[in-house]
N, C-alpha and C. Protein backbone atom coordinates (compact mmCIF):
# COMPACT_ATOMS: atom_id res chain seq x y z
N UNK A 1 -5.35 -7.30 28.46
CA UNK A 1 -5.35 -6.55 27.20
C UNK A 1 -4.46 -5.34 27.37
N UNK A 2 -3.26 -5.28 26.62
CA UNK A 2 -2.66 -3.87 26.43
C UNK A 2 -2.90 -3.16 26.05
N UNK A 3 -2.60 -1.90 25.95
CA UNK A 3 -3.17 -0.74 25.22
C UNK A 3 -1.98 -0.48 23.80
N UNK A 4 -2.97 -0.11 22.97
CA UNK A 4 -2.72 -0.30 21.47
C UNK A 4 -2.19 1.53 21.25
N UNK A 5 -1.15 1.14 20.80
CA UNK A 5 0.16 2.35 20.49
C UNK A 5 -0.13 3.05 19.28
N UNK A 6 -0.20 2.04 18.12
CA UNK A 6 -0.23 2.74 17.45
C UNK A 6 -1.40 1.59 16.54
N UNK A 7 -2.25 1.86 15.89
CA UNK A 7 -2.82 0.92 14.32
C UNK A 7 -3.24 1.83 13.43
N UNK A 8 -2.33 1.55 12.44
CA UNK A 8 -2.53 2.37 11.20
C UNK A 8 -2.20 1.29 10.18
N UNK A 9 -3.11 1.64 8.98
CA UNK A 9 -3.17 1.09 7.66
C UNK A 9 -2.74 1.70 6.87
N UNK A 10 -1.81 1.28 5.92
CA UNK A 10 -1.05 1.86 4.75
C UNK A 10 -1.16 1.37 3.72
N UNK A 11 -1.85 2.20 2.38
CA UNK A 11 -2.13 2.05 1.64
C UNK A 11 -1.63 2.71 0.59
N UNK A 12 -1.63 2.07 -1.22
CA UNK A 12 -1.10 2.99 -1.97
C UNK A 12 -2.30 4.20 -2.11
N UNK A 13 -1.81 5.16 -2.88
CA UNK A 13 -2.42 6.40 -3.44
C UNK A 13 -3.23 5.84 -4.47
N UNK A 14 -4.66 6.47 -4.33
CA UNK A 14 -5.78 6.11 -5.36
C UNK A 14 -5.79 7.68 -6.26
N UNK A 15 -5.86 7.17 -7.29
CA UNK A 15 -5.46 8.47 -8.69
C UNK A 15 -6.66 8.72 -9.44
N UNK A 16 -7.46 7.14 -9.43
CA UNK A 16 -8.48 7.26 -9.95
C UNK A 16 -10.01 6.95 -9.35
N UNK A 17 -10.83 7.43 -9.28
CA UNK A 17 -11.63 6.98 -8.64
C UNK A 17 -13.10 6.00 -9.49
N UNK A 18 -13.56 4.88 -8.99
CA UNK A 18 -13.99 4.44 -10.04
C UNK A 18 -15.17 5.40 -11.37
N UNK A 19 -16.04 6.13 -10.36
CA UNK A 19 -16.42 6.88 -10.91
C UNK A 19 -15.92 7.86 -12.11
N UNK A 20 -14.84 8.08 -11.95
CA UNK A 20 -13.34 8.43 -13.04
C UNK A 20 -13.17 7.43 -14.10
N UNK A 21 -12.93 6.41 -13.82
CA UNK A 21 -12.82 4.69 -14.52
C UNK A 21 -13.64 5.11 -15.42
N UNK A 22 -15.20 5.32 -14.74
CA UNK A 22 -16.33 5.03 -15.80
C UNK A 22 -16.14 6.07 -16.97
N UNK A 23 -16.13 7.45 -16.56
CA UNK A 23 -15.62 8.59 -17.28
C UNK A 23 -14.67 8.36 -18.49
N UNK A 24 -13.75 7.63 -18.35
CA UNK A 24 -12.60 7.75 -18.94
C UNK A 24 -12.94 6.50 -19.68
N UNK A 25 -13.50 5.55 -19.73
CA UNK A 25 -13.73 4.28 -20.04
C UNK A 25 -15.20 5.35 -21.30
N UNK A 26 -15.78 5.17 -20.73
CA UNK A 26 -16.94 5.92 -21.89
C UNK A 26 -16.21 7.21 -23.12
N UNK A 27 -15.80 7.92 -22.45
CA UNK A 27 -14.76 9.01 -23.05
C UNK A 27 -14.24 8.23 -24.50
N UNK A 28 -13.28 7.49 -23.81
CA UNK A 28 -12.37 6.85 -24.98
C UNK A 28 -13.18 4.82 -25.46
N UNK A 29 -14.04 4.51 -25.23
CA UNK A 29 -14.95 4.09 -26.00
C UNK A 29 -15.47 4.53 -26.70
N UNK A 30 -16.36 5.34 -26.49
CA UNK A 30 -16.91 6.76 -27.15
C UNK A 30 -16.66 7.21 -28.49
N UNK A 31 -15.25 7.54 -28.44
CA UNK A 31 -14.43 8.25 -29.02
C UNK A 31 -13.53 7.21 -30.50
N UNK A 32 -13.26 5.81 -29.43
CA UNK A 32 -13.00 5.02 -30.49
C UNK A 32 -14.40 4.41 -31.51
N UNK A 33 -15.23 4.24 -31.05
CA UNK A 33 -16.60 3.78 -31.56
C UNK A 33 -16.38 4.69 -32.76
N UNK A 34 -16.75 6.45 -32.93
CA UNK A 34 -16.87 7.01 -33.51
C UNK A 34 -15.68 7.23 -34.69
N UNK A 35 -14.92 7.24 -33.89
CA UNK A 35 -13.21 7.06 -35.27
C UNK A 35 -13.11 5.69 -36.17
N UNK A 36 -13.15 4.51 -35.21
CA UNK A 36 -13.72 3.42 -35.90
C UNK A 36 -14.47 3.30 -37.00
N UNK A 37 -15.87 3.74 -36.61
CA UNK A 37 -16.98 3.78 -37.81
C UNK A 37 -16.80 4.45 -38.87
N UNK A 38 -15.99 5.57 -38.82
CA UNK A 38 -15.36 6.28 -39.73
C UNK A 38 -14.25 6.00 -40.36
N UNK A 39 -13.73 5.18 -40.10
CA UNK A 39 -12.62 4.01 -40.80
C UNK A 39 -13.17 3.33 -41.84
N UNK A 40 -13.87 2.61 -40.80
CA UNK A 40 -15.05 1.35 -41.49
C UNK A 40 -16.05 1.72 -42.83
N UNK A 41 -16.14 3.31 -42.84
CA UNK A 41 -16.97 4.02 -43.94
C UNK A 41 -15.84 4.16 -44.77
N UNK A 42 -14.62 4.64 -44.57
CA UNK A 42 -13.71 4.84 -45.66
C UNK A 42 -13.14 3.62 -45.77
N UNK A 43 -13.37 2.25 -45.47
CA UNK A 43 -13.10 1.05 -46.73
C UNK A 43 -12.20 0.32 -45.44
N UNK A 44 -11.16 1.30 -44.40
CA UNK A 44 -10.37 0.62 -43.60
C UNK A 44 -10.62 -0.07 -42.74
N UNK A 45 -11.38 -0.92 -42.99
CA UNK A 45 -11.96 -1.85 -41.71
C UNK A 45 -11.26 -2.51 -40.73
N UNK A 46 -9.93 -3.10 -41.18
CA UNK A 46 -9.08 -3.48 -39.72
C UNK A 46 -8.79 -2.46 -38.66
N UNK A 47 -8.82 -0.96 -38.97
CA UNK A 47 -8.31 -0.16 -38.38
C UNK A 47 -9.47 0.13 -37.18
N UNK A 48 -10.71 -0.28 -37.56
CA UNK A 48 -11.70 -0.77 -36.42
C UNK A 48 -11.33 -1.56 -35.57
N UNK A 49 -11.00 -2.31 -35.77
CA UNK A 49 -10.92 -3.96 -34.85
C UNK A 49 -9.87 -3.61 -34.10
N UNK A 50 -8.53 -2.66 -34.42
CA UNK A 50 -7.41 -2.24 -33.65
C UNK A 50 -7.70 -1.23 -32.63
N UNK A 51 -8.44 -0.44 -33.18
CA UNK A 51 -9.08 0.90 -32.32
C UNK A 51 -10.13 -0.09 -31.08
N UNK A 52 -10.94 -0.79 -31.39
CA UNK A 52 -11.38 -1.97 -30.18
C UNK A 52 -10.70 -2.23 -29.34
N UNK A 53 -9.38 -2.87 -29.76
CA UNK A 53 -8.09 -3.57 -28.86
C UNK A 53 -7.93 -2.67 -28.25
N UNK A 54 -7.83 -1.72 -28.54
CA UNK A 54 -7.04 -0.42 -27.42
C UNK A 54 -7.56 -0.19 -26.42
N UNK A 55 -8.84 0.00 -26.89
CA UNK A 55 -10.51 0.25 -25.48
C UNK A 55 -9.92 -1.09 -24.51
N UNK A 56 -10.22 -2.75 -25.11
CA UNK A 56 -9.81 -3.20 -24.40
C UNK A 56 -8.48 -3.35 -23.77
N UNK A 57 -7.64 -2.99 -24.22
CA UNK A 57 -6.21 -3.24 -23.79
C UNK A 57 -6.23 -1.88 -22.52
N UNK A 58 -6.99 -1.00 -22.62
CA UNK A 58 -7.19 0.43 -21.76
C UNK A 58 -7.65 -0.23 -20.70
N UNK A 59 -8.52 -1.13 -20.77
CA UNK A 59 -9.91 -1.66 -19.83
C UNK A 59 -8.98 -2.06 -18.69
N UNK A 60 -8.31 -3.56 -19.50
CA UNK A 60 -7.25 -4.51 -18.84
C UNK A 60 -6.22 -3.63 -18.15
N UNK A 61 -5.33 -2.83 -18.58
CA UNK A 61 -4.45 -1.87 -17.85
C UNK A 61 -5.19 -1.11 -16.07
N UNK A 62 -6.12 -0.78 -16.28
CA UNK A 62 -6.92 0.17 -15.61
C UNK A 62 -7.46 -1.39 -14.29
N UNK A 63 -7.54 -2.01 -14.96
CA UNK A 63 -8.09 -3.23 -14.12
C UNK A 63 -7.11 -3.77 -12.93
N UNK A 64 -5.70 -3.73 -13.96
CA UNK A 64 -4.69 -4.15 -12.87
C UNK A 64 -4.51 -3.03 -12.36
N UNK A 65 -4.20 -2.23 -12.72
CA UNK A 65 -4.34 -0.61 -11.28
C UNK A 65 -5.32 -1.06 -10.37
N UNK A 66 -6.49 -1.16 -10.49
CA UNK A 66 -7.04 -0.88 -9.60
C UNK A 66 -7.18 -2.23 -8.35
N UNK A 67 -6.56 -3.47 -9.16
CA UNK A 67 -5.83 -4.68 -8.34
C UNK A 67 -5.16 -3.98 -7.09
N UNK A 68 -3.71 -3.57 -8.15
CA UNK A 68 -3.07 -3.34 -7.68
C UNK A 68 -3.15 -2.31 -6.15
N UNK A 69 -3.69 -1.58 -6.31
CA UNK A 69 -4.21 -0.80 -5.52
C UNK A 69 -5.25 -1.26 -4.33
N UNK A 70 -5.43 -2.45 -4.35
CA UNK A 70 -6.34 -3.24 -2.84
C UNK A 70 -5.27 -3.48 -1.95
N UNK A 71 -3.98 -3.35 -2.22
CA UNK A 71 -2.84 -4.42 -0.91
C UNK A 71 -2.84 -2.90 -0.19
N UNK A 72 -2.29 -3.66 1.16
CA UNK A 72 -3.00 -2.87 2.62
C UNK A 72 -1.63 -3.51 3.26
N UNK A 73 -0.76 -2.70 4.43
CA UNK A 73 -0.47 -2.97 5.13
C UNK A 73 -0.54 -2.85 6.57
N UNK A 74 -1.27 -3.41 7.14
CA UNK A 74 -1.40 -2.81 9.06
C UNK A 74 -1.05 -2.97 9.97
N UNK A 75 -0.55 -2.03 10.33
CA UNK A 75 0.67 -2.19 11.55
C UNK A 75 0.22 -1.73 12.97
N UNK A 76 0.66 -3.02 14.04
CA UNK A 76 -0.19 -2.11 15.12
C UNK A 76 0.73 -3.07 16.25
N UNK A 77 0.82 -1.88 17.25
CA UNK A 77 1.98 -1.45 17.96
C UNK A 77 1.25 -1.70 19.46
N UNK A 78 1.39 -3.02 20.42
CA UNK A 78 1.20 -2.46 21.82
C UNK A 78 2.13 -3.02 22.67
N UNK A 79 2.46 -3.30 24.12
CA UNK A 79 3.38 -3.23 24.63
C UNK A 79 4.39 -4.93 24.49
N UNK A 80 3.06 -5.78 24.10
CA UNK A 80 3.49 -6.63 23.93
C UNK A 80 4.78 -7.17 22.38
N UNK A 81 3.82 -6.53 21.30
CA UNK A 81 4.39 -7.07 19.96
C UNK A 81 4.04 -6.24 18.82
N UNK A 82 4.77 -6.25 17.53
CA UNK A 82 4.09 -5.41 16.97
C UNK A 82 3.68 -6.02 15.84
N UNK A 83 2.46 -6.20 15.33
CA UNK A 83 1.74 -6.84 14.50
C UNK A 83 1.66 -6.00 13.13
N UNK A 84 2.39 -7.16 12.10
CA UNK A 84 2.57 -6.71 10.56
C UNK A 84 1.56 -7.39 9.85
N UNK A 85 0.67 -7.07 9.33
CA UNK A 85 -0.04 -7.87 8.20
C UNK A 85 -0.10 -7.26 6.90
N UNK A 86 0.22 -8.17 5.94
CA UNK A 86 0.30 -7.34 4.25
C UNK A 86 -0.91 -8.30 3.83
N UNK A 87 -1.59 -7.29 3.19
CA UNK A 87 -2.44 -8.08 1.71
C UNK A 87 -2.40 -7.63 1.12
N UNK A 88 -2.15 -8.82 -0.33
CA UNK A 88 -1.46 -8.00 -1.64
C UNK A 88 -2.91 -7.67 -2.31
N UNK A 89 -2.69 -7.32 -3.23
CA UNK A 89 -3.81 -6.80 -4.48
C UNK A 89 -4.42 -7.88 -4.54
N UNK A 90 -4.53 -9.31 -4.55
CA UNK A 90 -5.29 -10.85 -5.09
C UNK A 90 -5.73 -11.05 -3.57
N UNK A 91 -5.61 -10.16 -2.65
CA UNK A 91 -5.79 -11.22 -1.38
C UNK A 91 -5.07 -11.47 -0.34
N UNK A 92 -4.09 -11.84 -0.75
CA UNK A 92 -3.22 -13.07 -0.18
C UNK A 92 -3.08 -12.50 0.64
N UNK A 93 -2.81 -12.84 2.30
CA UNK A 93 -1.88 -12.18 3.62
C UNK A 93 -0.98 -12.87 4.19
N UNK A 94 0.08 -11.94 4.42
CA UNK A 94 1.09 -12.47 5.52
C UNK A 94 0.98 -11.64 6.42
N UNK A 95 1.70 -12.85 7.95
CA UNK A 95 1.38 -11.67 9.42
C UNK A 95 3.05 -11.60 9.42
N UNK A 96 3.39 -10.86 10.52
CA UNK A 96 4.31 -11.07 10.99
C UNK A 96 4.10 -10.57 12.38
N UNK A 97 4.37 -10.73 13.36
CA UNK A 97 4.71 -10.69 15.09
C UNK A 97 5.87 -10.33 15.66
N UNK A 98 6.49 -9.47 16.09
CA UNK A 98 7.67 -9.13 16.55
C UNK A 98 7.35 -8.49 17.75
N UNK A 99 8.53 -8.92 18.54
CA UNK A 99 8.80 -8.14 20.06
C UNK A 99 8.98 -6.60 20.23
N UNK A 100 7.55 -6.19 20.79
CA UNK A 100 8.16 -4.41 20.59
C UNK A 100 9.32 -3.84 21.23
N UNK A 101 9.41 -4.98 22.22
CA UNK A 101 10.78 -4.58 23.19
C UNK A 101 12.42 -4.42 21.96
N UNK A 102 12.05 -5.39 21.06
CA UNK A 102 12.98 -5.66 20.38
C UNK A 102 13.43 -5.20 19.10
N UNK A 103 12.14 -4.56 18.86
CA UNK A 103 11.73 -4.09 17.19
C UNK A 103 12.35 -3.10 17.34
N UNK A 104 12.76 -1.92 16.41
CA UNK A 104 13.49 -0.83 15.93
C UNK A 104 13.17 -0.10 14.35
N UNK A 105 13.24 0.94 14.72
CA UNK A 105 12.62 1.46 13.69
C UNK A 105 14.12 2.02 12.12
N UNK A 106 14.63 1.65 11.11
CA UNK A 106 15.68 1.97 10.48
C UNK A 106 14.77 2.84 9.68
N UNK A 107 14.93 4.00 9.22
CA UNK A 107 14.39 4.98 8.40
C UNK A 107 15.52 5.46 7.62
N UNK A 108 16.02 5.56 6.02
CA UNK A 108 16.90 5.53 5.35
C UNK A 108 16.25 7.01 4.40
N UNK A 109 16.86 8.26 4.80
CA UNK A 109 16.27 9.64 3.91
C UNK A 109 16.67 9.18 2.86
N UNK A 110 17.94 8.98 2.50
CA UNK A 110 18.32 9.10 1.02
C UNK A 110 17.72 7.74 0.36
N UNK A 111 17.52 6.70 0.71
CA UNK A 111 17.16 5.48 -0.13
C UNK A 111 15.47 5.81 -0.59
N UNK A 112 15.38 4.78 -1.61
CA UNK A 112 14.27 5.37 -2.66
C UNK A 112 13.77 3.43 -2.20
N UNK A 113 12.72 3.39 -2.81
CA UNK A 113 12.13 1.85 -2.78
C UNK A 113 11.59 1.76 -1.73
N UNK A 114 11.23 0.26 -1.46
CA UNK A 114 10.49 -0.47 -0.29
C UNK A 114 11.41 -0.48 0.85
N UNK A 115 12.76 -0.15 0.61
CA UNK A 115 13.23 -0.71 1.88
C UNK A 115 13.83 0.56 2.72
N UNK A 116 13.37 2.18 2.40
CA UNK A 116 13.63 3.01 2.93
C UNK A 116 13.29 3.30 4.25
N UNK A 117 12.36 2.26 4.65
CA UNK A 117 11.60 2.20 5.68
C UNK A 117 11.40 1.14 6.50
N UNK A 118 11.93 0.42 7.20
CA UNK A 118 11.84 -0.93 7.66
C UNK A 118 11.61 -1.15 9.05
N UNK A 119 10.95 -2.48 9.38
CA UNK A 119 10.97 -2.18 11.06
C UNK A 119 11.68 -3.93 11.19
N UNK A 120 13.25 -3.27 12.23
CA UNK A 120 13.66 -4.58 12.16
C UNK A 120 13.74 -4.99 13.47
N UNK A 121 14.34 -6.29 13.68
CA UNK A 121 14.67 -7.54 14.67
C UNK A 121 16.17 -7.58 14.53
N UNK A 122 16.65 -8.18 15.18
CA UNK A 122 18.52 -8.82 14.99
C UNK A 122 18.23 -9.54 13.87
N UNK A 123 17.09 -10.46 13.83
CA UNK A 123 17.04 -11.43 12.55
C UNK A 123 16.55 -11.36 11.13
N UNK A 124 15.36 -10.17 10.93
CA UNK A 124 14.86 -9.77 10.25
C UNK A 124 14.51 -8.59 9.84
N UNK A 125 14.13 -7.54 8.43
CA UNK A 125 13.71 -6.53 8.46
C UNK A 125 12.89 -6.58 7.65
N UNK A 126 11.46 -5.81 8.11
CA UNK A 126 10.41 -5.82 7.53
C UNK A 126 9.82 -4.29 6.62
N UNK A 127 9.63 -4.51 5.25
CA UNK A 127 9.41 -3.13 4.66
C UNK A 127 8.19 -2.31 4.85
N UNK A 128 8.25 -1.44 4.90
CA UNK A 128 7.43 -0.57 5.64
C UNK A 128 6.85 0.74 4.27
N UNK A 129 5.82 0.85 3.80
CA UNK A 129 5.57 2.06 3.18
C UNK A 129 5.69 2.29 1.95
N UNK A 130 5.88 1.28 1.48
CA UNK A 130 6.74 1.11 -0.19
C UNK A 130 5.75 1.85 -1.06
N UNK A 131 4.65 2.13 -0.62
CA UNK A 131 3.99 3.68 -1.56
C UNK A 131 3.95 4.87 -0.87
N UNK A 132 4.61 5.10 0.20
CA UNK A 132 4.49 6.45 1.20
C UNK A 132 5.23 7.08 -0.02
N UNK A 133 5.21 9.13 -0.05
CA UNK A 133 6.00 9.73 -0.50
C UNK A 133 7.03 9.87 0.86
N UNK A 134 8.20 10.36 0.36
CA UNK A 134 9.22 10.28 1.52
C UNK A 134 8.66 11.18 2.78
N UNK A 135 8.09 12.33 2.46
CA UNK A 135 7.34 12.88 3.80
C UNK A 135 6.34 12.25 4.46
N UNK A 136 5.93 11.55 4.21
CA UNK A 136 5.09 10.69 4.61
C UNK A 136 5.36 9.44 5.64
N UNK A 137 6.44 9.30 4.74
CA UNK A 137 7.45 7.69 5.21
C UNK A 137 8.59 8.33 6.48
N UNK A 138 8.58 9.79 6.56
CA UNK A 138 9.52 10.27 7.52
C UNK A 138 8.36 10.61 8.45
N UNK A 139 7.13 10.87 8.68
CA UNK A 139 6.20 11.37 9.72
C UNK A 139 5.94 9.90 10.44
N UNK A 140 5.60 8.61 9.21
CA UNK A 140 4.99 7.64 9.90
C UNK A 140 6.35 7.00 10.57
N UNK A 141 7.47 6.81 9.99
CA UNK A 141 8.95 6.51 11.01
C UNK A 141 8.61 7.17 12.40
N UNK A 142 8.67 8.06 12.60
CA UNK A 142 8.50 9.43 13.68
C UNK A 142 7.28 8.38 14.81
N UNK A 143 6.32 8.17 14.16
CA UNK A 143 5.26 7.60 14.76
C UNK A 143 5.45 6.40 15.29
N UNK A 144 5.80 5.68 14.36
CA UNK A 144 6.23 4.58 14.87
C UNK A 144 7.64 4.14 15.89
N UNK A 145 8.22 4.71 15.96
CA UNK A 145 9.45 4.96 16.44
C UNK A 145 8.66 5.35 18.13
N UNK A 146 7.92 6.62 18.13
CA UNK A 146 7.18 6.91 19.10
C UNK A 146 6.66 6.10 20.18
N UNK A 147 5.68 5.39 19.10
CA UNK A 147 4.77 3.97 19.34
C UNK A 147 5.63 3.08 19.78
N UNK A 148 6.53 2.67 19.71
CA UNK A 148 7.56 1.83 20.12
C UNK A 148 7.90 2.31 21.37
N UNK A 149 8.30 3.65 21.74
CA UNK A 149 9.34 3.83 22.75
C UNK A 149 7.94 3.87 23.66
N UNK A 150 6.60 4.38 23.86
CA UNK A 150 5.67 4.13 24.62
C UNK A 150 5.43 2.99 24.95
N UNK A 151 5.55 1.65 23.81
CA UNK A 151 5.09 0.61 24.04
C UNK A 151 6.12 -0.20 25.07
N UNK A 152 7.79 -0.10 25.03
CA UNK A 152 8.57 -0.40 25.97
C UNK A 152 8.22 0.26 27.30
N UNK A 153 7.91 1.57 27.41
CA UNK A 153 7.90 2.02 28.74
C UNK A 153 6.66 1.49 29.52
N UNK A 154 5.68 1.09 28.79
CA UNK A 154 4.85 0.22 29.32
C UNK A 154 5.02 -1.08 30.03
N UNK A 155 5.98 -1.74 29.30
CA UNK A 155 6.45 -3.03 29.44
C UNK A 155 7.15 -2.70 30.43
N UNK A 156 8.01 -1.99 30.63
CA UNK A 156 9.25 -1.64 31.68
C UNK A 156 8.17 -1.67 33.30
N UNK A 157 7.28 -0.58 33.02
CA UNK A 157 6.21 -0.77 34.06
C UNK A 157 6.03 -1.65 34.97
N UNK A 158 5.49 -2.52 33.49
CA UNK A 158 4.29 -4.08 33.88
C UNK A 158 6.28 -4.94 34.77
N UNK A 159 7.05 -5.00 33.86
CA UNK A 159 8.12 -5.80 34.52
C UNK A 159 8.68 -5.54 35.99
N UNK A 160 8.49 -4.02 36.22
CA UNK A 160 8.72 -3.34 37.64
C UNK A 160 7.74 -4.35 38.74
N UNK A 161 6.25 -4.10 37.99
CA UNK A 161 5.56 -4.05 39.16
C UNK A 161 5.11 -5.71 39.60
N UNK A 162 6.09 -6.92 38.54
CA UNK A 162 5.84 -7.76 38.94
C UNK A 162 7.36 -8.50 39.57
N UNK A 163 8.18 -7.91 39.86
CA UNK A 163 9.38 -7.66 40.71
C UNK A 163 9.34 -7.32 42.43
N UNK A 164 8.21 -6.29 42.38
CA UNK A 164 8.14 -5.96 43.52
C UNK A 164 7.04 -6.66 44.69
């Protein structure tokens, strides 16, 4: 068993908390219920059924946020390899496995998106952080980059001492 460099999970930013959800969900139910019925007294009755849609169309919006907001990426770093796993918002995972000897860290200040941050191979590059703010995405580079150069000098070690 090697010793583990780095494991950290990266996640997007939570804005709302469900307890918030409920707040804001009652708030503007609430609120439409009461404007509604007051439609519905002055004769405009479709303008009910639209003021509904909205609550639900609010509901549905808020729903995929908070989908959206389950994908996880975890990255973990020991002398052997460095282990990528994504799960998106539905679930789904991919791994990926790379040679730490081999891996490299590309950190891009000026680029904006998923790919400001990548950890690559000769063959591949893998995105890294695609909800970090850029200070964030420049501390965990730093770390990982770190995690890497520990995890080779380990290896360099283990390769010495089975040479001699």
């Amino acid at each position: 068993m090697s010793t583990v460099y780095l494991d950290a999970v990266l996640e997007p930013p939570r804005s709302l908390s469900l307890r918030g959800f409920n707040r804001v969900m009652i708030f503007f139910g609430g609120t439409s219920f009461v404007m509604g019925a007051g439609f519905l007294l002055a004769g405009a009755w479709p303008v009910a059924g639209f003021m509904g849609l909205e609550v639900l169309a609010l509901w549905l919006v808020f729903r995929w946020s908070f989908r959206s907001q389950m994908a996880r990426m975890f990255v973990q770093v020991t002398a052997d390899a460095v282990v990528l796993r994504r799960v998106d918002g539905r679930g789904g995972v991919r791994h990926a496995r790379v040679s730490s000897y081999f891996a490299r860290v590309e950190y891009d200040r000026a680029a904006h998106g998923p790919y400001a941050l990548r950890l690559a191979t000769s063959a591949r590059a893998y995105a890294l952080g695609e909800h970090l703010t850029p200070g964030e995405r420049e501390t965990f580079a730093r770390r990982l980059s770190d995690a890497l150069a520990d995890a080779r000098r380990e290896r360099h070690k283990l390769n010495e001492g089975h040479t001699e």
